[in-house]
Protein backbone atom coordinates (compact mmCIF):
# COMPACT_ATOMS: atom_id res chain seq x y z
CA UNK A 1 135.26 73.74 97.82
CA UNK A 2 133.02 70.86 96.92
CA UNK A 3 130.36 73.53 96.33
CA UNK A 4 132.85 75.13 93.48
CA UNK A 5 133.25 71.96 91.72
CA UNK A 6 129.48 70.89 91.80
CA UNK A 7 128.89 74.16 90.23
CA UNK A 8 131.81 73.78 87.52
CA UNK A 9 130.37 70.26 86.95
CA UNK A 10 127.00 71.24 86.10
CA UNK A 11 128.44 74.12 83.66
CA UNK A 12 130.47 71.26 81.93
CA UNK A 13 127.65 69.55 81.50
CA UNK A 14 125.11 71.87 80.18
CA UNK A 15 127.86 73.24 77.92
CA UNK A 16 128.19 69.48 76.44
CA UNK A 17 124.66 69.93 75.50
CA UNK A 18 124.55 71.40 71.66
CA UNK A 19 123.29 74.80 71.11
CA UNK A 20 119.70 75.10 69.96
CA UNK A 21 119.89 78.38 68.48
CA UNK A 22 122.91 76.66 66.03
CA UNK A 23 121.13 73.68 65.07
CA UNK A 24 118.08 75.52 64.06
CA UNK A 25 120.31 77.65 61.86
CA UNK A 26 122.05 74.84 60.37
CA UNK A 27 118.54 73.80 59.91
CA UNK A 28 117.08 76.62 58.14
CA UNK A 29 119.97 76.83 56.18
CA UNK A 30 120.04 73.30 54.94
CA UNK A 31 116.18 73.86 54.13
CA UNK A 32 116.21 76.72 52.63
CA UNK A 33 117.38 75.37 49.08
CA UNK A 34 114.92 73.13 49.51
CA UNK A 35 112.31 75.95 50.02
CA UNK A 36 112.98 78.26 47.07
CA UNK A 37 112.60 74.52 44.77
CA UNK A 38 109.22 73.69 45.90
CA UNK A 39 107.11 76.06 43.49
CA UNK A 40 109.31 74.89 40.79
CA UNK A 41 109.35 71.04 42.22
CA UNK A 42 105.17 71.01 42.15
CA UNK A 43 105.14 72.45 38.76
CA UNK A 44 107.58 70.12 37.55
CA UNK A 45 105.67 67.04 39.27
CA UNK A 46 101.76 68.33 38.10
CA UNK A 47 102.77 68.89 34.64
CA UNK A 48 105.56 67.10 33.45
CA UNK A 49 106.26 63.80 35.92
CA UNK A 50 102.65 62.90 36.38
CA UNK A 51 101.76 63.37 32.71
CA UNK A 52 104.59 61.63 31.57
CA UNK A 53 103.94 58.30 33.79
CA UNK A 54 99.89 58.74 32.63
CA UNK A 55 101.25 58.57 29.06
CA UNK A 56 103.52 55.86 29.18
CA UNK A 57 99.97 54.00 30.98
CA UNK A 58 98.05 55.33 28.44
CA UNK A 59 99.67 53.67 25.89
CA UNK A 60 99.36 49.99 26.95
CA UNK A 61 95.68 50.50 26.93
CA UNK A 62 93.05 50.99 23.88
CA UNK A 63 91.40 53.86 25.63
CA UNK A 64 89.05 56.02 23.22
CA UNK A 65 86.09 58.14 23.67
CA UNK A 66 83.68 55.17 23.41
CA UNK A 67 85.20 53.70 26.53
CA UNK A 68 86.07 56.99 28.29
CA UNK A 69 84.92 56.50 31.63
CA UNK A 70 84.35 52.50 31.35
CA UNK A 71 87.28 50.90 30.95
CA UNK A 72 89.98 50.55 34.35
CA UNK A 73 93.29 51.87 32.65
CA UNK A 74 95.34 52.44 35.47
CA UNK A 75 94.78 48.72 36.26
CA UNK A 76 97.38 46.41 34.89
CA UNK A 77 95.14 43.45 33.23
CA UNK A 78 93.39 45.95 31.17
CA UNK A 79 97.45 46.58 29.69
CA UNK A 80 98.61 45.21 26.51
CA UNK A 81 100.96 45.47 23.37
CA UNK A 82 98.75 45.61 21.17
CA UNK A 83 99.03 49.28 20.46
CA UNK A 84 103.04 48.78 19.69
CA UNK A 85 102.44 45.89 17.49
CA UNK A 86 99.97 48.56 15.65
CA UNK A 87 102.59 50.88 14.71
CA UNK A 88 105.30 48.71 13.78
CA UNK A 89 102.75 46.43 11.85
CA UNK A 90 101.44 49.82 9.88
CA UNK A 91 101.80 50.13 6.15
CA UNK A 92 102.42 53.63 6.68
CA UNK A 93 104.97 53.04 9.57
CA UNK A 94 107.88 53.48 6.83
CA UNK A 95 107.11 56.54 5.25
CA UNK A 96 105.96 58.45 8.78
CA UNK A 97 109.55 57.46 10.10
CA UNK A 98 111.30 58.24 6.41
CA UNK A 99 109.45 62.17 6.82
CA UNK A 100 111.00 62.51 10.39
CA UNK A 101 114.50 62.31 9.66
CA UNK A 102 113.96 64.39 6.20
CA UNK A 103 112.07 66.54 8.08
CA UNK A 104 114.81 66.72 11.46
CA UNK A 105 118.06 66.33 9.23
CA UNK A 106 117.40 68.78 6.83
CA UNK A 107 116.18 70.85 8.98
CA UNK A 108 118.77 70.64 11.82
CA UNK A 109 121.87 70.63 9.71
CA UNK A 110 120.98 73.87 6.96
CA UNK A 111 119.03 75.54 9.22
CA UNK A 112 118.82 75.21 13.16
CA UNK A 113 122.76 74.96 13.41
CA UNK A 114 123.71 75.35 10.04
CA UNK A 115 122.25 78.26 9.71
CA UNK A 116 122.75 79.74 12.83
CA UNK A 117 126.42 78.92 12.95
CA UNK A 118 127.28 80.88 9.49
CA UNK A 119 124.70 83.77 10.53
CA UNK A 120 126.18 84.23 14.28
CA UNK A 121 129.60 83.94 12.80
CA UNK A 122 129.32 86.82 9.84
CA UNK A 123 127.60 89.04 12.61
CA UNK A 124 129.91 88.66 15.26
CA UNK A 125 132.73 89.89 12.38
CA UNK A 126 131.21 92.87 11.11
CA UNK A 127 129.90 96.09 12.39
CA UNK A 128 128.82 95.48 16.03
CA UNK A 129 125.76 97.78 15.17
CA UNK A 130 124.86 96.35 11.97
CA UNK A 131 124.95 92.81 13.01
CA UNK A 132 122.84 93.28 16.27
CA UNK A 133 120.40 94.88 13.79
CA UNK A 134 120.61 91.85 11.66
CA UNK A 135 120.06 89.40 13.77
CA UNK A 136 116.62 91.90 15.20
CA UNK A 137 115.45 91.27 12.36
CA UNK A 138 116.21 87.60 11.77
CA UNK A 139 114.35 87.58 14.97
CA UNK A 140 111.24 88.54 13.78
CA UNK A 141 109.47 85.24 12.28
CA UNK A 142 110.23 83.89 15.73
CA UNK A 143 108.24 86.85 17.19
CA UNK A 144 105.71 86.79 14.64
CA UNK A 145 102.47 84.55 16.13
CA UNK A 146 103.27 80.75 13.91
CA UNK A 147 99.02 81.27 12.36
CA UNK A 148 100.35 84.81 11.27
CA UNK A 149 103.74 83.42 10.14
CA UNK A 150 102.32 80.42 8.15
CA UNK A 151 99.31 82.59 6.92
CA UNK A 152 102.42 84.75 4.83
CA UNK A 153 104.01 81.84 3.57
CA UNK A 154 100.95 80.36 2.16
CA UNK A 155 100.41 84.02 0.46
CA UNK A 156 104.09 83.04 -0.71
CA UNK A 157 103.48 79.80 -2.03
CA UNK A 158 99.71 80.07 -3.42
CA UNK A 159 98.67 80.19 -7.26
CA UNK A 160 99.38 82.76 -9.83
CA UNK A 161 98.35 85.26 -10.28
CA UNK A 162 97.85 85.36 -6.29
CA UNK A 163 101.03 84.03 -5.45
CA UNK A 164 104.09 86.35 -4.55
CA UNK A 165 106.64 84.09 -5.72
CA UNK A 166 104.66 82.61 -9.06
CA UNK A 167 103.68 86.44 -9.61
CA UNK A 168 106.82 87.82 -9.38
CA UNK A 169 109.64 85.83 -9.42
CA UNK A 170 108.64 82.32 -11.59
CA UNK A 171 106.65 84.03 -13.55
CA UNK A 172 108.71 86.38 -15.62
CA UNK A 173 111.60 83.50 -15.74
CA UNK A 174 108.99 81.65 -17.72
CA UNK A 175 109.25 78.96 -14.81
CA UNK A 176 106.75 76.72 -13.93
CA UNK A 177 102.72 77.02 -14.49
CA UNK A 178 101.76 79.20 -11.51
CA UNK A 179 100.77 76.17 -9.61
CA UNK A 180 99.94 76.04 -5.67
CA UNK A 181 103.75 75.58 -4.61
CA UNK A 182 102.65 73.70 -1.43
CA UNK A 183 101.46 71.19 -3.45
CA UNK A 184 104.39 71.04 -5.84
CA UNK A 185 107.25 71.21 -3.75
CA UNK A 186 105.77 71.30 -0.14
CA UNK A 187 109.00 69.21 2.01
CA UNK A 188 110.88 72.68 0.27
CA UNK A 189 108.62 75.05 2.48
CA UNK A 190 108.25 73.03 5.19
CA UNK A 191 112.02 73.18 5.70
CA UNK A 192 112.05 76.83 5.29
CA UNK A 193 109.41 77.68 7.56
CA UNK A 194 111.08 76.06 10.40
CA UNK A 195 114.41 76.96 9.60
CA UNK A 196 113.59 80.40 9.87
CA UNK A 197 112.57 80.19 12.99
CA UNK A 198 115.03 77.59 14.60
CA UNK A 199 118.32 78.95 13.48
CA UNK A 200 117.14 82.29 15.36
CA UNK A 201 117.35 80.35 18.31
CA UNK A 202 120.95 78.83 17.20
CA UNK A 203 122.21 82.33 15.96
CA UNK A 204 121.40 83.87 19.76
CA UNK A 205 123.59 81.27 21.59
CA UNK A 206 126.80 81.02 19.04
CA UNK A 207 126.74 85.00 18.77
CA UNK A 208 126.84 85.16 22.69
CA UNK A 209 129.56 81.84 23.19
CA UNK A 210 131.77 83.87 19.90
CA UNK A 211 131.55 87.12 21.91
CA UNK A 212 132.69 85.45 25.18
CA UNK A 213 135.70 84.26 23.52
CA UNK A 214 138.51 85.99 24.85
CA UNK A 215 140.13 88.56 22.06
CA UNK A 216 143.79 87.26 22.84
CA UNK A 217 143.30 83.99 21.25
CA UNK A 218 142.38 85.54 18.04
CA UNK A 219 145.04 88.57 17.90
CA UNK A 220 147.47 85.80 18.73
CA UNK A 221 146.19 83.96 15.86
CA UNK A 222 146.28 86.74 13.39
CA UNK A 223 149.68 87.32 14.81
CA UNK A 224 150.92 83.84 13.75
CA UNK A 225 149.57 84.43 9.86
CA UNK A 226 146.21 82.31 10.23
CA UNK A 227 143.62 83.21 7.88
CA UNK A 228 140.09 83.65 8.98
CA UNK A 229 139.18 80.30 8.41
CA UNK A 230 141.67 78.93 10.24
CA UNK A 231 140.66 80.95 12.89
CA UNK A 232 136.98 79.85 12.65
CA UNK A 233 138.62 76.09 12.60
CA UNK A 234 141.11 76.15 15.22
CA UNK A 235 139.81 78.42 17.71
CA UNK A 236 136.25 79.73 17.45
CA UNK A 237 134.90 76.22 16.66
CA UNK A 238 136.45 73.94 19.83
CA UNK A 239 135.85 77.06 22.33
CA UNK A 240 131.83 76.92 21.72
CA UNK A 241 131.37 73.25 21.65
CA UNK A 242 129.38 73.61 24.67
CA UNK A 243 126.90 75.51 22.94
CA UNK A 244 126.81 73.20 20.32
CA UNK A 245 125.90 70.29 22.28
CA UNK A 246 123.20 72.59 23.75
CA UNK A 247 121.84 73.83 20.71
CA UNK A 248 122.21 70.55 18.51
CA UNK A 249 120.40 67.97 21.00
CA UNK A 250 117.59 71.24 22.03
CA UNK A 251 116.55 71.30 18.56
CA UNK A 252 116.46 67.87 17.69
CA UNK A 253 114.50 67.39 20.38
CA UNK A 254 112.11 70.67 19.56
CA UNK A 255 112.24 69.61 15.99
CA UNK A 256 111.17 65.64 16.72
CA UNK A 257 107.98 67.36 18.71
CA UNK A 258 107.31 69.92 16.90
CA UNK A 259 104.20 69.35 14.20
CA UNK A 260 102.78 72.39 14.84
CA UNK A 261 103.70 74.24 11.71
CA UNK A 262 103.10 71.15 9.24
CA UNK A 263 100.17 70.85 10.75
CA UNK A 264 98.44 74.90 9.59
CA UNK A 265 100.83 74.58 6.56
CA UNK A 266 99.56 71.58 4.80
CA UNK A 267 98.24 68.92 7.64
CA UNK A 268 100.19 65.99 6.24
CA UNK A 269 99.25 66.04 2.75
CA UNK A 270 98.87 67.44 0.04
CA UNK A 271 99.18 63.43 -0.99
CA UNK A 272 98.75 60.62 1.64
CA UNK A 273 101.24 60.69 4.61
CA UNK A 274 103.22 62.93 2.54
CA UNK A 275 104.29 65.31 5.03
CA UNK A 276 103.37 63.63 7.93
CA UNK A 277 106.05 63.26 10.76
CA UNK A 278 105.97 61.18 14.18
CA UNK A 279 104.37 63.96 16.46
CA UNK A 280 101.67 64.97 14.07
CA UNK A 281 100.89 61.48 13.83
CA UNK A 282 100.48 61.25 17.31
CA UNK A 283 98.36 64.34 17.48
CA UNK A 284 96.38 63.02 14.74
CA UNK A 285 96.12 59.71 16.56
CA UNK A 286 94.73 61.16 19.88
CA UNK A 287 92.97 64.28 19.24
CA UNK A 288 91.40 64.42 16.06
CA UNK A 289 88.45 62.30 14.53
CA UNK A 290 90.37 61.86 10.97
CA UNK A 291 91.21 58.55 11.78
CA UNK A 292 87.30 57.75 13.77
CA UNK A 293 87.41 58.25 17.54
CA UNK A 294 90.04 60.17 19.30
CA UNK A 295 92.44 56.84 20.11
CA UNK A 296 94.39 58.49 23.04
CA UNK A 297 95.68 55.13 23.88
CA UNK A 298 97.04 54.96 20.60
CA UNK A 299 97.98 58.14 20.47
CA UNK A 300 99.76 57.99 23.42
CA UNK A 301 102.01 54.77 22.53
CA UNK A 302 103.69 57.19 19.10
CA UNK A 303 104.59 59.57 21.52
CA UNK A 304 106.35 57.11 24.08
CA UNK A 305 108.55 55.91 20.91
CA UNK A 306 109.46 59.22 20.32
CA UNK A 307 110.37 59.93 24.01
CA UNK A 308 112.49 56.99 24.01
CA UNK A 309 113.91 58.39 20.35
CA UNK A 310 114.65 61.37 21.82
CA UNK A 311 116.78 60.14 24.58
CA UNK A 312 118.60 57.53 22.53
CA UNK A 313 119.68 61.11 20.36
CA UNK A 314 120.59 62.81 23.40
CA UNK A 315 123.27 59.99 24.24
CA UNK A 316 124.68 60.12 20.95
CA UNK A 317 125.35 63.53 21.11
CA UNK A 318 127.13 63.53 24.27
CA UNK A 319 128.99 60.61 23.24
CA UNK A 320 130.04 62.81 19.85
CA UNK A 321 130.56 65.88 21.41
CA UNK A 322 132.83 63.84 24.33
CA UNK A 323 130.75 65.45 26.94
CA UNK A 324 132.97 63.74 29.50
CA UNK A 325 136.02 66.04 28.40
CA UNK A 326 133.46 68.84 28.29
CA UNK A 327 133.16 68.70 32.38
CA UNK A 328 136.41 68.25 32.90
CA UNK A 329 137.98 71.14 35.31
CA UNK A 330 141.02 72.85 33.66
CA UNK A 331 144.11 71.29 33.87
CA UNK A 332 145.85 74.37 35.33
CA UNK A 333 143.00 74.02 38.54
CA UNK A 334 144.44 70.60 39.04
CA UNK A 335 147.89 71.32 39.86
């Protein structure tokens, strides 16, 4: 008898013991998210976190290539403001920050949502055929390599009689001399050449949210007498304000680093600063000998002020589009 409850004692106790074959599989399975991040994780860390924090360094220093190599500037005595003083204190610090918002406003609101908005909204109410094949082809300046792309526009722009558009449109209106348009009116097709290309992005995301939309709401709305407008107003617009939020803040930011287009189309110029915005300025700062030596310190404090721009403009769009009520779960999963 004492024999039978020795034995039952031990089995009690080794069955108070926790399995090991369940903890390493609530192991492995709390890991395993973990494992399918960590490619993405390093990537993320080598060439985005690290960078970033080397940048933000960067610019509290004055290295250059004379001092490449010399000067300590990951230690903090060799870290000043001087390079923020510089920018605020240059003559030219007006007009670089008056071309960036030309250059994102106009851009954002005809174009990049404008745009994209009015084209995803005709092709979504048409011919399911002949709108996909519209927006194909809309699609093609974003395809098109940007040295091929600007190459056509300059062919566009250039001289008479070279010039496709002083040859044969300006020309026979008797308008204008046949002058190198770039040079005339280059903010004009600046704005064009980017629009073209960003409100492809925009007309993607509001043709696929506008498709999504459930039919019913818009049979029940033709049902109670709205016209199409009121349809676009009342129901099409609040049911894809998620991808406006999206698309407005990812192109302001794409559109506040972006230079890269200015940059083969005319550089800055023609005139001084004329068409120079924040991130080419930076470029032009850091990696090119037009100002003397590459300044990457320099360089490097521009494009911290237009980090911190670019979050400030995130906030206010989530504050405008009320991202809070955005997130919110459905009333109907609450009850």
């Amino acid at each position: 008898m004492s024999n039978n409850f020795q034995l039952e004692r031990e089995r009690s106790s080794l069955s108070s013991f926790p399995d090991t074959k369940s903890l390493f599989s609530k192991l492995k399975s709390s890991l395993l998210p973990y494992t399918f991040l960590t490619p993405t994780l390093v990537v993320v860390t080598l060439f985005f976190f690290i960078p970033l924090v080397m940048v933000f360094i960067l610019s509290f220093t004055n290295l250059d290539m004379t001092n490449f190599g010399i000067l300590k500037w990951w230690q903090p005595a060799n870290w000043t403001l001087d390079n923020y003083v510089k920018i605020f204190t240059n003559r030219f610090f007006p007009r670089i920050l008056n071309n960036t918002l030309i250059y994102v406003s106009m851009t954002l609101i005809f174009f990049n949502v404008g745009m994209a908005l009015v084209i995803a909204l005709i092709t979504t109410n048409i011919n399911r055929r002949v709108g996909f094949a519209f927006r194909l082809i809309w699609l093609m300046c974003r395809l098109t390599p940007v040295v091929v792309y600007i190459m056509m526009w300059k062919a566009l722009a250039g001289p008479a009689p070279m010039g496709v558009i002083n040859k044969h449109i300006l020309g026979p209106l008797g308008i204008g001399t046949g002058e190198y348009l770039l040079n005339t009116n280059p903010w004009l097709f600046i704005i064009l050449v980017n629009g073209f290309i960003g409100a492809s992005f925009g007309m993607i995301i509001f043709s696929s949210a506008i498709e999504a939309i459930p039919k019913d709401y818009m049979i029940a709305s033709k049902v109670d007498g709205a016209s199409t407008w009121q349809t676009i107003r009342y129901i099409t617009i609040p049911m894809i304000r998620w991808p406006l939020l999206f698309v407005t803040t990812y192109q302001t930011l794409s559109l506040l680093t972006s230079f890269e287009q200015i940059m083969l189309l005319t550089d800055g110029g023609p005139g001084l600063y004329e068409t120079e915005v924040w991130s080419l300025t930076a470029y032009h700062r850091a990696f090119t000998s037009y100002f003397g030596n590459t300044q990457w310190g320099y360089g490097s404090a521009w494009a911290v002020i237009l980090v911190i721009i670019g979050i400030v403009m995130a906030i206010v769009y989530l504050r405008v589009f009320k991202f809070d009520e955005l997130i919110q779960e459905p009333k109907i999963d609450q009850l």
